[in-house]
Protein backbone atom coordinates (compact mmCIF):
# COMPACT_ATOMS: atom_id res chain seq x y z
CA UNK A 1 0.00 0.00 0.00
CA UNK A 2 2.64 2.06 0.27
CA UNK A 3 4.14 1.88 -3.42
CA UNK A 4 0.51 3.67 -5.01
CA UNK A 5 -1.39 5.71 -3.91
CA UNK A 6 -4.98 6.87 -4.63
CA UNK A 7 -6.70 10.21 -3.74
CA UNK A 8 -9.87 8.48 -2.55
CA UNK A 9 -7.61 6.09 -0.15
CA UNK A 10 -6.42 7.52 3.09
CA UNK A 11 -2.42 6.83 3.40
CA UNK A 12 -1.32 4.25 5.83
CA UNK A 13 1.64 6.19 7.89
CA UNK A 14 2.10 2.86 10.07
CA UNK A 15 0.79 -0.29 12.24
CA UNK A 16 0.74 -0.50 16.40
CA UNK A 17 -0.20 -3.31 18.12
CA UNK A 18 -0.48 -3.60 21.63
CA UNK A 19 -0.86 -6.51 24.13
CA UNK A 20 -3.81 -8.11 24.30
CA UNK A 21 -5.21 -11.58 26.31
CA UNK A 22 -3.22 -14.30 25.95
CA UNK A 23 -2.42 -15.90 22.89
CA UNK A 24 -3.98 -12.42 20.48
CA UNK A 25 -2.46 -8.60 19.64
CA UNK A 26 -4.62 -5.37 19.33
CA UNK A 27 -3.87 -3.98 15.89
CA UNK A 28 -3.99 -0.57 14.89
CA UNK A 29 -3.58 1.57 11.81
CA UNK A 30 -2.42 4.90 11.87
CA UNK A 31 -3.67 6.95 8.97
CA UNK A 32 -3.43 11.04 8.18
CA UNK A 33 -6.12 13.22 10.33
CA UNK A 34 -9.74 13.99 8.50
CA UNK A 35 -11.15 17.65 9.66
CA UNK A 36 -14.45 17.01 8.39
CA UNK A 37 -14.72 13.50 10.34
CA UNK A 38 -17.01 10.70 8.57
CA UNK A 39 -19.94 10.34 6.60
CA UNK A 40 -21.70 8.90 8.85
CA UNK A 41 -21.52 12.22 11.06
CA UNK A 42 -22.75 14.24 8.32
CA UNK A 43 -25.63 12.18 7.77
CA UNK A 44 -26.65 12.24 11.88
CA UNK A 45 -26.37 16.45 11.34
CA UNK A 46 -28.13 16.62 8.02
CA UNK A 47 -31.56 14.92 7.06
CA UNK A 48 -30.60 14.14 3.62
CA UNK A 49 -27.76 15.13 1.07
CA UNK A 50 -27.96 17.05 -1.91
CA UNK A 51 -28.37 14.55 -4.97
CA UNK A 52 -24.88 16.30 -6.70
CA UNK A 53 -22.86 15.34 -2.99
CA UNK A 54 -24.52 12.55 -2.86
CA UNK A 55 -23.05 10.95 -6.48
CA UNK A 56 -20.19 12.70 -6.00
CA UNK A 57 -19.44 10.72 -2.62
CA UNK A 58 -20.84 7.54 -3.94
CA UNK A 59 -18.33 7.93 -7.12
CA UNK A 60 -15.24 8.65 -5.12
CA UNK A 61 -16.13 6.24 -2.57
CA UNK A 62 -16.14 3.65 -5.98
CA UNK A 63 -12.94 4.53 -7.29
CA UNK A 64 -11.40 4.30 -3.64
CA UNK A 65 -12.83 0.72 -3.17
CA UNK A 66 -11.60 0.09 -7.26
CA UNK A 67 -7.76 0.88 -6.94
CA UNK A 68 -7.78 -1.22 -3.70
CA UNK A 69 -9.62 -4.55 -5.67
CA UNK A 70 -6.88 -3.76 -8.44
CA UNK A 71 -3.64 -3.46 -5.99
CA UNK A 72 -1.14 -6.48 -6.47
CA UNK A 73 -2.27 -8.50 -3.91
CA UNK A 74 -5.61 -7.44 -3.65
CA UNK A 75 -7.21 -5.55 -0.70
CA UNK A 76 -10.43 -6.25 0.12
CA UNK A 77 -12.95 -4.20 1.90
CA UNK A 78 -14.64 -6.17 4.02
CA UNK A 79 -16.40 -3.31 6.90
CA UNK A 80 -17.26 -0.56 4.34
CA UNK A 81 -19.66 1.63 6.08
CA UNK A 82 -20.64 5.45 6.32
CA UNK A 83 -18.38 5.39 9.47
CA UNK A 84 -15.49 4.02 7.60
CA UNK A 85 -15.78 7.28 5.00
CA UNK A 86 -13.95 9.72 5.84
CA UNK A 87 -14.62 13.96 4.45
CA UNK A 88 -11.76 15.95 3.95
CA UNK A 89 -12.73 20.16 4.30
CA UNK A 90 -14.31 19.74 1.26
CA UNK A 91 -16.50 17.33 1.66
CA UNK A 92 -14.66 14.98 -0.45
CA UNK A 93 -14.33 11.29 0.54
């Protein structure tokens, strides 16, 4: 992940694990701060999203989730969610 890069994918800076119970590690990914938080807060503050925002998040969103399918291995999304989207200042996924 760290040879490409994609606008729509967040870059992974590193991995931290910590102890866990026996036997299993807490993994963690540390990835570049979001002002603008997820989607899924803008969608508790707002009622519903203008139609153009709307495709526009659903397209980048797409082309995200493409360029990770296409990486050498493959990465798979297997938890995407509104929480998982992240909005940069300009509303851009």
């Amino acid at each position: 992940m760290c040879e490409g890069s994609c606008q729509f994918v967040l870059h992974l800076l590193g991995v931290c694990w910590s102890p866990g119970p026996p036997g299993c590690r807490r993994l963690g990914l540390v990835m570049q701060f979001i002002e603008k938080g997820s989607l899924e807060a803008l969608l508790e503050q707002l009622s519903q999203l203008p139609w153009p925002l709307t495709f526009r998040l659903a397209h980048q969103v797409v082309l995200g989730t493409n360029f990770l399918h296409e990486h050498k291995p493959a990465v798979l999304l297997l938890d995407l969610k509104s929480s998982n989207v992240q909005l940069d200042n300009s509303f851009n996924a």
